[in-house]
C-alpha atoms as a PDB file:
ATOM      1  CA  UNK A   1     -34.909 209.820-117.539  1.00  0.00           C
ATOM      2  CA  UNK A   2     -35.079 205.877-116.530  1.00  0.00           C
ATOM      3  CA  UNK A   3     -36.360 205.004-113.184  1.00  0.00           C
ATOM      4  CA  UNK A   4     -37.226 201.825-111.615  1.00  0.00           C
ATOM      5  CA  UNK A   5     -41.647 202.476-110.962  1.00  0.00           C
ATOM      6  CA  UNK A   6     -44.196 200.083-108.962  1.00  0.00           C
ATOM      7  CA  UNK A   7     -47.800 200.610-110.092  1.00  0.00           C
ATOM      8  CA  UNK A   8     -49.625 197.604-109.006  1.00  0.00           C
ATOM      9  CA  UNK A   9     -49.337 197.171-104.668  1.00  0.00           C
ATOM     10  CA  UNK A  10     -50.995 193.202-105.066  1.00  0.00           C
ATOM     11  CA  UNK A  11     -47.889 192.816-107.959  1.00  0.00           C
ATOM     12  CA  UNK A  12     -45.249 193.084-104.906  1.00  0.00           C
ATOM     13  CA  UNK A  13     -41.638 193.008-106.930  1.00  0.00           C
ATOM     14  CA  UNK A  14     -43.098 191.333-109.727  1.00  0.00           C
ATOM     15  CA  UNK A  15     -44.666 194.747-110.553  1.00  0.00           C
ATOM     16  CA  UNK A  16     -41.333 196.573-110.678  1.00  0.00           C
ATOM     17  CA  UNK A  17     -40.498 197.647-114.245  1.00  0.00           C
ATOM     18  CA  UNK A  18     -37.848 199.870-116.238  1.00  0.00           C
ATOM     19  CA  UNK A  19     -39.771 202.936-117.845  1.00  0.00           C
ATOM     20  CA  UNK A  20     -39.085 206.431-118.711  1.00  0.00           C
ATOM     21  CA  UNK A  21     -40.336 208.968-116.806  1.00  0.00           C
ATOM     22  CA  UNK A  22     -40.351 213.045-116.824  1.00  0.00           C
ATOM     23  CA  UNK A  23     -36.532 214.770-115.450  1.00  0.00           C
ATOM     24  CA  UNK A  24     -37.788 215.428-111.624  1.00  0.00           C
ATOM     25  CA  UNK A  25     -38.461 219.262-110.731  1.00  0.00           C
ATOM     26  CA  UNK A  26     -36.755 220.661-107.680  1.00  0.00           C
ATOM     27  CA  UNK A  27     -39.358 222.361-105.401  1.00  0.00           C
ATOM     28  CA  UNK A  28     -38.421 224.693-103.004  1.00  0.00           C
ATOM     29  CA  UNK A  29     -35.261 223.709-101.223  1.00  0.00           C
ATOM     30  CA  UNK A  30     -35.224 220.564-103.128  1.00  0.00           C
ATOM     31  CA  UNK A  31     -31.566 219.837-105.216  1.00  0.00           C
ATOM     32  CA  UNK A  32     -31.669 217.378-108.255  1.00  0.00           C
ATOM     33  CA  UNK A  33     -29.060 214.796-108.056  1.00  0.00           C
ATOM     34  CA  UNK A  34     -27.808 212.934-110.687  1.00  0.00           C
ATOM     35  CA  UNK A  35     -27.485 209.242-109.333  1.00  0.00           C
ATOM     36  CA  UNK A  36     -24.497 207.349-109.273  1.00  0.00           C
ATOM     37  CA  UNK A  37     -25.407 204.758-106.592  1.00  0.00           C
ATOM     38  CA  UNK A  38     -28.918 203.679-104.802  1.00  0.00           C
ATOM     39  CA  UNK A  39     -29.834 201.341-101.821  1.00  0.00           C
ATOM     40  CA  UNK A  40     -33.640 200.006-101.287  1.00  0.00           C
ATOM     41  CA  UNK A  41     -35.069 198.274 -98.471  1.00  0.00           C
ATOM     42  CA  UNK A  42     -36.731 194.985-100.022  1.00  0.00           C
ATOM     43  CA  UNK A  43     -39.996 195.356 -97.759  1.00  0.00           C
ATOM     44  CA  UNK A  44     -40.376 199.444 -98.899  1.00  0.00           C
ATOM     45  CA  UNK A  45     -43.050 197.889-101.154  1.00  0.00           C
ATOM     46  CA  UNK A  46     -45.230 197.450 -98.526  1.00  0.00           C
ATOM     47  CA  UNK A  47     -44.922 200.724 -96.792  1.00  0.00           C
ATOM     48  CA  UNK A  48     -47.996 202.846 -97.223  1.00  0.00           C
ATOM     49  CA  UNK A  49     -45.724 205.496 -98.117  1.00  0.00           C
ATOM     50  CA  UNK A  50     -44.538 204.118-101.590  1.00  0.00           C
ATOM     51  CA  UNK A  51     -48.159 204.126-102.926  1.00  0.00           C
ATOM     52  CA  UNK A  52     -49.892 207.167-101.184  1.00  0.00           C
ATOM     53  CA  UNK A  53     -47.815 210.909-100.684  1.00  0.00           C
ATOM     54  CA  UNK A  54     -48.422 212.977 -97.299  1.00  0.00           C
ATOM     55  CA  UNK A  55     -52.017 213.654 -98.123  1.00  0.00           C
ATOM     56  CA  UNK A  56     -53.160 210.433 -98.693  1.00  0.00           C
ATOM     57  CA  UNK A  57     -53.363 210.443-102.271  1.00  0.00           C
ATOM     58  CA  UNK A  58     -52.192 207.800-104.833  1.00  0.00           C
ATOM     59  CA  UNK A  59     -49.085 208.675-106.378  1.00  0.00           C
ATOM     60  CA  UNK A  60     -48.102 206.056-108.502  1.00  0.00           C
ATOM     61  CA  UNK A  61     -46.402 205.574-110.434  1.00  0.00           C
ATOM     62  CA  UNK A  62     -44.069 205.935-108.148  1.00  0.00           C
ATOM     63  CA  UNK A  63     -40.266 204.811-107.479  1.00  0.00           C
ATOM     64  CA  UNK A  64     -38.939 203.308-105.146  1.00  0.00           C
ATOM     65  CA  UNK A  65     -35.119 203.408-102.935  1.00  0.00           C
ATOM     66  CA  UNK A  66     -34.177 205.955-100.421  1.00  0.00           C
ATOM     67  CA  UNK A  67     -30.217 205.924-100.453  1.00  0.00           C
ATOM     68  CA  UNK A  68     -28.672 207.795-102.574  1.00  0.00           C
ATOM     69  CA  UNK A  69     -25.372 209.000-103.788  1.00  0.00           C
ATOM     70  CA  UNK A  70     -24.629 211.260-106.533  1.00  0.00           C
ATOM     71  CA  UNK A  71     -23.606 214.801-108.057  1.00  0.00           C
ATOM     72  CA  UNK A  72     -25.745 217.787-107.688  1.00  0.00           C
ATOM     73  CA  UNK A  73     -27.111 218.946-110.717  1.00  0.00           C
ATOM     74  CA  UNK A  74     -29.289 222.007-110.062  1.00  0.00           C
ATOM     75  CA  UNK A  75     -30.801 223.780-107.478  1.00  0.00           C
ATOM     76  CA  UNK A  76     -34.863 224.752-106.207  1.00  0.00           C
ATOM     77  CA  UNK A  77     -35.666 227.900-105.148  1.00  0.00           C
ATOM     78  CA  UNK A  78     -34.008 229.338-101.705  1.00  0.00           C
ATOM     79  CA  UNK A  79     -31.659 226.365-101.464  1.00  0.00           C
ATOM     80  CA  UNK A  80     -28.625 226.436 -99.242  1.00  0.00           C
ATOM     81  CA  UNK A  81     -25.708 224.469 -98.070  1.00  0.00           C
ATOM     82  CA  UNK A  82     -24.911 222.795-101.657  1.00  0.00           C
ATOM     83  CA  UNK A  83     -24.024 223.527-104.831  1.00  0.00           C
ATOM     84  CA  UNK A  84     -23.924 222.521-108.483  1.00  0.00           C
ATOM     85  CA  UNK A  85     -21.385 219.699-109.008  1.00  0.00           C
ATOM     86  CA  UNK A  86     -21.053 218.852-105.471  1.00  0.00           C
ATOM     87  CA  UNK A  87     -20.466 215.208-104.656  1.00  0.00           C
ATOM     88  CA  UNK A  88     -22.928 214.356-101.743  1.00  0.00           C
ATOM     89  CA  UNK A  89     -24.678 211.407 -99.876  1.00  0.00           C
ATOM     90  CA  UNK A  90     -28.014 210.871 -97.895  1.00  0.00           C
ATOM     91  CA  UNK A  91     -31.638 209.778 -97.493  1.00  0.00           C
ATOM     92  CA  UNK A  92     -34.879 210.815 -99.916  1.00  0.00           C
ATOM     93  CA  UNK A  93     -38.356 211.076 -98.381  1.00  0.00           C
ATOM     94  CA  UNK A  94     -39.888 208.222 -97.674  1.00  0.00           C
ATOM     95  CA  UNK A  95     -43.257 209.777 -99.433  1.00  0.00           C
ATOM     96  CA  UNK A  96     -42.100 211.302-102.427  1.00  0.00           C
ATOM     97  CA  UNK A  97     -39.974 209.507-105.507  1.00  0.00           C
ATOM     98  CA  UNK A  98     -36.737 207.365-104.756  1.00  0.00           C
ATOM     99  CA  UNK A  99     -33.691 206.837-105.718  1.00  0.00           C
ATOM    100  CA  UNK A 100     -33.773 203.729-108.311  1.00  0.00           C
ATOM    101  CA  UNK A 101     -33.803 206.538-111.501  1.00  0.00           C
ATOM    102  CA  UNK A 102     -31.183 208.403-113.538  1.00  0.00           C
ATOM    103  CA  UNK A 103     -31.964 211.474-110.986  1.00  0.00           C
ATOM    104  CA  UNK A 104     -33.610 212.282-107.921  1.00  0.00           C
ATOM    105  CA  UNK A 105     -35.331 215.392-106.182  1.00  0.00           C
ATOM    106  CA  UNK A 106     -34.782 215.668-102.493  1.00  0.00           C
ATOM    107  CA  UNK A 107     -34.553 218.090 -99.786  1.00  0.00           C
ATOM    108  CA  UNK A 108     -31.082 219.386 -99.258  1.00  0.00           C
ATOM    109  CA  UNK A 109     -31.112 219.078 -95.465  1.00  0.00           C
ATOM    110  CA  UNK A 110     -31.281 215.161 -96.113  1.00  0.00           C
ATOM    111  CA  UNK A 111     -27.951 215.073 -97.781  1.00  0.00           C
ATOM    112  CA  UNK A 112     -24.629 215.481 -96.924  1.00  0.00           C
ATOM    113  CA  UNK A 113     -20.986 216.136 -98.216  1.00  0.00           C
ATOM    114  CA  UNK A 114     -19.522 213.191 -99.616  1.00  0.00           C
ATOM    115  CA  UNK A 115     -15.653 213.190 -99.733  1.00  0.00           C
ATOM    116  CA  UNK A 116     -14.147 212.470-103.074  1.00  0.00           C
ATOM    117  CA  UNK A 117     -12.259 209.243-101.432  1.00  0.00           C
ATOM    118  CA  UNK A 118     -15.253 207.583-101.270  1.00  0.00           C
ATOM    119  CA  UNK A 119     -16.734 205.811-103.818  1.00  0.00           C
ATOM    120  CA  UNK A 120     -20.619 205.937-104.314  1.00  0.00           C
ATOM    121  CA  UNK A 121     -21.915 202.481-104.043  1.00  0.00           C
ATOM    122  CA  UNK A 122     -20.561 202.432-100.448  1.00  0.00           C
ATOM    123  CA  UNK A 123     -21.886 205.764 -99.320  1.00  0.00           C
ATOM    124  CA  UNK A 124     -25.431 204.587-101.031  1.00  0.00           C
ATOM    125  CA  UNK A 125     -24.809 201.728 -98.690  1.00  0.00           C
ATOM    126  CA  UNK A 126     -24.810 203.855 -95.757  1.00  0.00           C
ATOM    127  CA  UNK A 127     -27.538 206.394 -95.049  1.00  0.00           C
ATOM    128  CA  UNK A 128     -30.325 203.989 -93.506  1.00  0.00           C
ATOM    129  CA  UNK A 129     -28.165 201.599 -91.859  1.00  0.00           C
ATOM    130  CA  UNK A 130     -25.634 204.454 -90.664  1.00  0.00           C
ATOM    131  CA  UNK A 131     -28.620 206.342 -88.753  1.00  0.00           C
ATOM    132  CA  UNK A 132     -30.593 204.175 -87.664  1.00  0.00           C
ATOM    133  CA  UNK A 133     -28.168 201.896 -85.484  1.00  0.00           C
ATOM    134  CA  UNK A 134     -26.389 205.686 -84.144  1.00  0.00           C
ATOM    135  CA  UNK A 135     -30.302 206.600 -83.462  1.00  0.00           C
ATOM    136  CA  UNK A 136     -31.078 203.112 -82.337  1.00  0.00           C
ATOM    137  CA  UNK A 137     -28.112 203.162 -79.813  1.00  0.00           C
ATOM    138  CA  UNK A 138     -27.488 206.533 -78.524  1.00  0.00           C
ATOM    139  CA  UNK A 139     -30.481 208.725 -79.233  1.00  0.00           C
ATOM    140  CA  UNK A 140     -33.499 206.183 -78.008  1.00  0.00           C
ATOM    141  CA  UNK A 141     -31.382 203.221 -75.871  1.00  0.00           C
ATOM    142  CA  UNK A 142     -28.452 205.872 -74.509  1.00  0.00           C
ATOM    143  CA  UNK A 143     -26.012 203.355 -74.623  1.00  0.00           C
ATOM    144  CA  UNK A 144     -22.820 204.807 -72.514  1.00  0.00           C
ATOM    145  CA  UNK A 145     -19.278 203.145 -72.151  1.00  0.00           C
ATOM    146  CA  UNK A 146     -19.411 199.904 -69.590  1.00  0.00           C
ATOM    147  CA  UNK A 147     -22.616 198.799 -70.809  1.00  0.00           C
ATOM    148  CA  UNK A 148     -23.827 195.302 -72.048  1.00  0.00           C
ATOM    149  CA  UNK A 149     -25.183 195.722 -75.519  1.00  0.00           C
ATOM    150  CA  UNK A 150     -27.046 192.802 -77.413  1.00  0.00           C
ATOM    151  CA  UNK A 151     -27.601 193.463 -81.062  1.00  0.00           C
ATOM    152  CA  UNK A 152     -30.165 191.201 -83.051  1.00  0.00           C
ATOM    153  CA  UNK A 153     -29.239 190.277 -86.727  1.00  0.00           C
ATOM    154  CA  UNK A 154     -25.706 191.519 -85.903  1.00  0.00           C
ATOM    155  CA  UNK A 155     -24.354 190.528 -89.704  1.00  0.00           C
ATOM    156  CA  UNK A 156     -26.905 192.267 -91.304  1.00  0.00           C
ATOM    157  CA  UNK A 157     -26.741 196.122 -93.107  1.00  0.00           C
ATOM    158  CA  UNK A 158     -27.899 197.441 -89.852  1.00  0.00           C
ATOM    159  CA  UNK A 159     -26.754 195.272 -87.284  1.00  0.00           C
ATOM    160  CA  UNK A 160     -23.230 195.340 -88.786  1.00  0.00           C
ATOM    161  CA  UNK A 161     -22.671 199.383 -88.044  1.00  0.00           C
ATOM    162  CA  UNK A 162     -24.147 198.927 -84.503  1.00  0.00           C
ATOM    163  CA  UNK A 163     -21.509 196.334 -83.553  1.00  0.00           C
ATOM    164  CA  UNK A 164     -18.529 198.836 -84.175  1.00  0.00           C
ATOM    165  CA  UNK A 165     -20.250 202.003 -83.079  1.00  0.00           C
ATOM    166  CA  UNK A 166     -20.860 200.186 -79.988  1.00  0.00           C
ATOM    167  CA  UNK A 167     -17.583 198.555 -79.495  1.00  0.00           C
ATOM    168  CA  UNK A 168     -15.766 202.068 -80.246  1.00  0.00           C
ATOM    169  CA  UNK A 169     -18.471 203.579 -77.671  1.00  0.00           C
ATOM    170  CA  UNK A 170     -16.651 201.141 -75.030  1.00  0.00           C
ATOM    171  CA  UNK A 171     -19.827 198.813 -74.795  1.00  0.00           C
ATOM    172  CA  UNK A 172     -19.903 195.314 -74.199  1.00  0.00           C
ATOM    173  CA  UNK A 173     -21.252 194.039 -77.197  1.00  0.00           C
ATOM    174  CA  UNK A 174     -22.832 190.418 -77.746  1.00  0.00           C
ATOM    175  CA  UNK A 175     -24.132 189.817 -81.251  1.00  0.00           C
ATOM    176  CA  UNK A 176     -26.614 187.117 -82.470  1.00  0.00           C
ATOM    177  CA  UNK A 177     -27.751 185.648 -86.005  1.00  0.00           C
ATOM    178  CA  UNK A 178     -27.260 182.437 -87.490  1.00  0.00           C
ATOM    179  CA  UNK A 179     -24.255 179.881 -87.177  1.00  0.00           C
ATOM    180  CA  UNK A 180     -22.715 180.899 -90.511  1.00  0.00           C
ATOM    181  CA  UNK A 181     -22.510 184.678 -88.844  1.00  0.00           C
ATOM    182  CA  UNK A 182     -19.831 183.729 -85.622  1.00  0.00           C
ATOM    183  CA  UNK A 183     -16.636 184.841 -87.722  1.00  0.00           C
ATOM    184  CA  UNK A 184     -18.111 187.738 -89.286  1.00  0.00           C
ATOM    185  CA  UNK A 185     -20.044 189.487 -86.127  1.00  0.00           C
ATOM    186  CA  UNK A 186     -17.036 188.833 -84.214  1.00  0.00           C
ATOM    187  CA  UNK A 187     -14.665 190.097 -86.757  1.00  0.00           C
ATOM    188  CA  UNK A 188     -16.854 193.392 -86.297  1.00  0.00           C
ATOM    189  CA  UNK A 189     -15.927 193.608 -82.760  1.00  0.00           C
ATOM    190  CA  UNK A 190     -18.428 192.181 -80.893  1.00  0.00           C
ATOM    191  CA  UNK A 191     -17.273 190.172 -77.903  1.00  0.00           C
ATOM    192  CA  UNK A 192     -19.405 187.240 -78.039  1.00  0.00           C
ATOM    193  CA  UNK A 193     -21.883 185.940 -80.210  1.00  0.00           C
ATOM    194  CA  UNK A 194     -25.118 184.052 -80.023  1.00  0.00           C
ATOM    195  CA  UNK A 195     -26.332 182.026 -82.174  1.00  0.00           C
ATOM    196  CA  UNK A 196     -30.532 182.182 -82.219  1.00  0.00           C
ATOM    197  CA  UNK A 197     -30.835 178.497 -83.353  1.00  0.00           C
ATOM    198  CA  UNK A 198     -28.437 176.542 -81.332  1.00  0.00           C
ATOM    199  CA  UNK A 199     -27.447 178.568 -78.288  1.00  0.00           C
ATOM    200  CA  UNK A 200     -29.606 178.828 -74.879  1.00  0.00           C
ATOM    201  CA  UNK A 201     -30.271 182.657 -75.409  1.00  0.00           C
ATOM    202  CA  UNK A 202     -30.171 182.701 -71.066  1.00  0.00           C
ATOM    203  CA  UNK A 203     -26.486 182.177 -71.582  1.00  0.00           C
ATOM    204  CA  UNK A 204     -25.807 185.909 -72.928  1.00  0.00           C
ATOM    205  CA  UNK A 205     -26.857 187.444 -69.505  1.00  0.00           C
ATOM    206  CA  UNK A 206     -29.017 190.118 -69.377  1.00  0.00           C
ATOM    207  CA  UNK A 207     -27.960 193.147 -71.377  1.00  0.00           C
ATOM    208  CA  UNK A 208     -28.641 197.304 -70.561  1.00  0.00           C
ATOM    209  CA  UNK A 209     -29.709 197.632 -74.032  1.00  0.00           C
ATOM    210  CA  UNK A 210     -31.426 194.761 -76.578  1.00  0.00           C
ATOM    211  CA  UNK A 211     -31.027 196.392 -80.761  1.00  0.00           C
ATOM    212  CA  UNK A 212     -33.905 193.696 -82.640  1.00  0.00           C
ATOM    213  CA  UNK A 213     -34.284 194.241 -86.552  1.00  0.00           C
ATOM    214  CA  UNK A 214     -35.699 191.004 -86.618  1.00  0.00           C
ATOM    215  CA  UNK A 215     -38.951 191.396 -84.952  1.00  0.00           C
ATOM    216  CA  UNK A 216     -41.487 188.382 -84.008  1.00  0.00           C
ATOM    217  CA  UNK A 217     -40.457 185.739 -81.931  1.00  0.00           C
ATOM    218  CA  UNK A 218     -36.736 187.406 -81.624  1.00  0.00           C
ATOM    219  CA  UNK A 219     -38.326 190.171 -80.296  1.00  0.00           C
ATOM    220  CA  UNK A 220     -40.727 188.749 -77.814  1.00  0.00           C
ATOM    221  CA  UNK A 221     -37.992 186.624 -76.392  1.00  0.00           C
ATOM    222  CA  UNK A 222     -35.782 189.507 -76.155  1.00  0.00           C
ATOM    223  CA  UNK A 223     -37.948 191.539 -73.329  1.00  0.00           C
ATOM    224  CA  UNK A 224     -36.677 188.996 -70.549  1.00  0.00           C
ATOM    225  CA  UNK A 225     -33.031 190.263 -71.535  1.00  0.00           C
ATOM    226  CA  UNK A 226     -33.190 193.649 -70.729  1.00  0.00           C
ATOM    227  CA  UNK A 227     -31.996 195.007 -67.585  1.00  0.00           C
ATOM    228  CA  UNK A 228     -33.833 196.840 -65.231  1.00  0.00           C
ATOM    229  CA  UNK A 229     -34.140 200.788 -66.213  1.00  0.00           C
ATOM    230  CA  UNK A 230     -32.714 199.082 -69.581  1.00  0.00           C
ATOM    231  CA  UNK A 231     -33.878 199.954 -73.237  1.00  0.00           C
ATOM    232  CA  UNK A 232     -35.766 196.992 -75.679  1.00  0.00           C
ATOM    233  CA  UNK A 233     -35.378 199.050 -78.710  1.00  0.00           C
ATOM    234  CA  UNK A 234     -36.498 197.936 -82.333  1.00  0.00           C
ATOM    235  CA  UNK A 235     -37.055 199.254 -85.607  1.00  0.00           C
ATOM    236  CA  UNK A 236     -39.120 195.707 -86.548  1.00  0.00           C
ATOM    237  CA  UNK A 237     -42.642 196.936 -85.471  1.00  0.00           C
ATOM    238  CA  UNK A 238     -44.248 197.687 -82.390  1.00  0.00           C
ATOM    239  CA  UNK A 239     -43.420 195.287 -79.401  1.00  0.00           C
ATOM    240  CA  UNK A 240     -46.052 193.564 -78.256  1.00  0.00           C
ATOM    241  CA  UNK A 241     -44.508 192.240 -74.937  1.00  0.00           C
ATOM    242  CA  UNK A 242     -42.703 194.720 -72.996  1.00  0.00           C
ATOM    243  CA  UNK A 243     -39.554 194.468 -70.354  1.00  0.00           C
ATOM    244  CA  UNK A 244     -39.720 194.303 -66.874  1.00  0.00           C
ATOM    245  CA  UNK A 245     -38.967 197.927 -65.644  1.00  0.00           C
ATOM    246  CA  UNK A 246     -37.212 199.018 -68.498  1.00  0.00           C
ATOM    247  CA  UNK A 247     -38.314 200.598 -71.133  1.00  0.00           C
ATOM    248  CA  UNK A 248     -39.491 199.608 -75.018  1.00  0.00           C
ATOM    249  CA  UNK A 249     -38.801 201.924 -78.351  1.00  0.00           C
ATOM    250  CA  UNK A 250     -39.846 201.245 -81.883  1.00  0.00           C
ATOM    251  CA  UNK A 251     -38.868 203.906 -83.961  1.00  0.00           C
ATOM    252  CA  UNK A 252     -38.355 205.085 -87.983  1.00  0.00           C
ATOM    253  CA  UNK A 253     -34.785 206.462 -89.017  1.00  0.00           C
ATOM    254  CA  UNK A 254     -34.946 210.266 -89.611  1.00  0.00           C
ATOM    255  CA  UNK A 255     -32.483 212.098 -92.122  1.00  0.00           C
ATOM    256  CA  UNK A 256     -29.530 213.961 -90.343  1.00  0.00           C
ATOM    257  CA  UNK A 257     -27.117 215.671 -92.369  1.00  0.00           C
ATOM    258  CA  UNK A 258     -24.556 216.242 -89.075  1.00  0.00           C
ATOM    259  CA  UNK A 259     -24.619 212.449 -88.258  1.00  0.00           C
ATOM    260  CA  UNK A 260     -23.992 211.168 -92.439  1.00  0.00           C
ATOM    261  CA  UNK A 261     -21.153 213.272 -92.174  1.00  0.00           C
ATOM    262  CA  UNK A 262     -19.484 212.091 -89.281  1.00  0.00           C
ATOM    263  CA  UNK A 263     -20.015 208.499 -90.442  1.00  0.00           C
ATOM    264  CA  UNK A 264     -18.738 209.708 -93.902  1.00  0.00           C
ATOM    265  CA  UNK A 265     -15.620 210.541 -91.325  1.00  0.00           C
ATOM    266  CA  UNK A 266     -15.871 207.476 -89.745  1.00  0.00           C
ATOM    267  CA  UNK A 267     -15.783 205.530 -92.831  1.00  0.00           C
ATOM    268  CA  UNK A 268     -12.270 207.585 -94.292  1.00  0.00           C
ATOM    269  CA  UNK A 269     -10.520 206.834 -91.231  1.00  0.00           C
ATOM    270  CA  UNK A 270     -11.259 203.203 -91.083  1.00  0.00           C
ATOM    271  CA  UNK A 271     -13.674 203.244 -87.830  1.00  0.00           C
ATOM    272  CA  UNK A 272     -16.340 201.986 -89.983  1.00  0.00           C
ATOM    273  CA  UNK A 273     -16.911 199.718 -92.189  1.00  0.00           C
ATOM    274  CA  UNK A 274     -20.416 198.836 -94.735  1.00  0.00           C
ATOM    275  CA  UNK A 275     -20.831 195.500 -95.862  1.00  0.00           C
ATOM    276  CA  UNK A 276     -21.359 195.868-100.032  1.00  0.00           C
ATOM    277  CA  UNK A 277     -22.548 192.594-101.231  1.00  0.00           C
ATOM    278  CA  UNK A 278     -23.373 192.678-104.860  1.00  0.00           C
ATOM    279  CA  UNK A 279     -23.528 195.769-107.274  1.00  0.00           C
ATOM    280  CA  UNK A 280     -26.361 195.982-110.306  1.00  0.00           C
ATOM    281  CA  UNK A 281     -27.020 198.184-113.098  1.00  0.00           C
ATOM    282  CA  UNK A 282     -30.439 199.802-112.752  1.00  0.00           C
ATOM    283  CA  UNK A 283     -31.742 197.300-115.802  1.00  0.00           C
ATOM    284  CA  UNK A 284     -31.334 194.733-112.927  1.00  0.00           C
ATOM    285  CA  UNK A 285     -33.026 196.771-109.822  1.00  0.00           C
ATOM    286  CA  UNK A 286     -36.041 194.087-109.987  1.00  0.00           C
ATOM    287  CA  UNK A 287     -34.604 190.814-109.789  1.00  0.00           C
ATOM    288  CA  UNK A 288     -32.564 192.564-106.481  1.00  0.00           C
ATOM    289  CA  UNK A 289     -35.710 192.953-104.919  1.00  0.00           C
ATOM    290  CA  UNK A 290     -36.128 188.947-105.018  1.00  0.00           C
ATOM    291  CA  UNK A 291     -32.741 187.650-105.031  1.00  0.00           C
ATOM    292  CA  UNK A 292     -32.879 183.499-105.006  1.00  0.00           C
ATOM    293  CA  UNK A 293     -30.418 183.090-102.730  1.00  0.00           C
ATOM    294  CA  UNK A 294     -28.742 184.909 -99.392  1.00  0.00           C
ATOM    295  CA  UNK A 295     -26.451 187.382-100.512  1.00  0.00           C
ATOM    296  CA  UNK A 296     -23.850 189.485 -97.491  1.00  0.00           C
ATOM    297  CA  UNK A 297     -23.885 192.450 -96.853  1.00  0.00           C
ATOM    298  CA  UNK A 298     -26.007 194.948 -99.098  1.00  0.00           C
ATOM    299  CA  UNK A 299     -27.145 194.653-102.368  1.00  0.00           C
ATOM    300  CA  UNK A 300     -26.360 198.242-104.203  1.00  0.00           C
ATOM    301  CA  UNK A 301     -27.465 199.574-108.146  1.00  0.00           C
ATOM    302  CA  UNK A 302     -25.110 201.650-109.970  1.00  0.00           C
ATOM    303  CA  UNK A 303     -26.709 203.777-112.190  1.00  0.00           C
ATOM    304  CA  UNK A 304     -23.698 206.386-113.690  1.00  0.00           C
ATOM    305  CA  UNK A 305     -20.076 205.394-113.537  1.00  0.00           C
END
């Protein structure tokens, strides 16, 4: 098969190259899906996971992207839940070969159904940024109905889903990012926006629950925003300056079959929507990696029509 593989970790993207490699083997409750669409997280080359598995050990070559969406092709030993042909939808493991190649072994309890309505490059768009702002909100911060939410890169892959799971949750929602964000944050839903060069940041009030995927400065700044017995939560990195009586989460999306399936729902109905940006063939996986200028919303490869 053809797969997108990283060999050299001081090469960064310039290191990514189109090779082939053997057809994947599905270990016990593993499936093999046959890839039709792939997202990848541009700074997954510098997670230890890419170039070491579980164990420690080297295992490159190895290839990277952990959305996927695709047909099932076969199944490992003692699998259950899917089946041959099935359309479906989810994450890989963050330690064991991606997504960017012709096919993909993963663990059936990290996919779910995907309806025939939906087309694959969106529901490859979906998986990481899907979970982690539900997780993000409700599962670490607890965000109810009648709470002030302020979400950090609020145009972005991630910060894009929080804005309308919070607004249909019945928060309050403020989202920030640059100036050429205002029309599409608050076309989202949010109810005000705040722009992180221009505005005075004290203006926004304090909020029950601060979302960063920005990290640094944005995040430092953001602890004197929280509410007391609020949530700073962040999937950026560790913070390194805490609220005042409130608490501080970083945390790592985790695969959840139940949740990609309601936000599959969520997504037929129209409650949802994933920003797509550009779509590239698997020849140009690479160059997406280091695109030379902004692109919105996220970038996708389409590997079988």
């Amino acid at each position: 098969m053809r797969a997108i593989t990283v060999r050299n970790r001081e090469a960064d993207a310039e290191g990514l190259v189109l090779e082939d490699l053997p057809h994947p083997h599905a270990a016990e409750n593993d499936v093999i899906v046959r890839v039709h669409a792939a997202g990848f997280t541009r700074g997954e080359l510098g997670w230890p996971a890419t170039w070491t598995d579980r164990a420690g050990r080297d295992r490159t070559p190895s290839v990277p992207g952990h959305e996927v969406s695709g047909v099932v092709t076969e199944l490992g030993y003692g699998t259950t839940g899917l089946s041959v042909g099935q359309r479906v939808f989810g994450l890989t493991d963050w330690a064991r070969d991606g997504s960017l190649a012709e096919y993909v072994a993963v663990e059936a309890r990290n996919l779910a159904p995907l309806p025939a309505d939906i087309d694959h490059t969106v529901a490859a768009a979906l998986p990481i940024s899907g979970l982690t702002a539900w997780q993000g909100l409700f599962d670490h911060a607890r965000l109810a109905a009648g709470q002030t939410v302020l979400i950090h890169g609020a145009a972005g892959a991630v910060g894009s889903v929080a804005v309308q799971l919070a607004r249909e949750a019945g928060a309050h929602v403020v989202g920030s990012g640059r100036t050429t964000d205002r029309d599409t944050v608050l076309d989202l839903g949010a109810h005000a926006f705040l722009d992180l060069k221009t505005d005075w940041w004290e203006d926004a009030g304090r909020a029950d629950v601060v979302f960063d995927v920005i990290g640094g400065d944005v995040l430092e700044r953001s602890a004197s925003l929280v509410q007391a017995g609020g949530t700073l939560v962040t999937i950026a990195h560790p913070p390194t300056v805490g609220p005042d009586n409130a608490r501080a989460i970083f945390f790592v999306v985790e695969p959840d079959r139940v949740r990609l399936a309601d936000l599959a729902g969520r997504l037929r109905d129209g409650r949802l929507r994933v920003r797509v940006g550009a779509v590239r063939r698997l020849a140009e996986a690479a160059a997406a990696f280091t695109p030379h200028e902004r692109v919105p919303g996220r970038t996708i490869i389409r590997i079988a029509d």
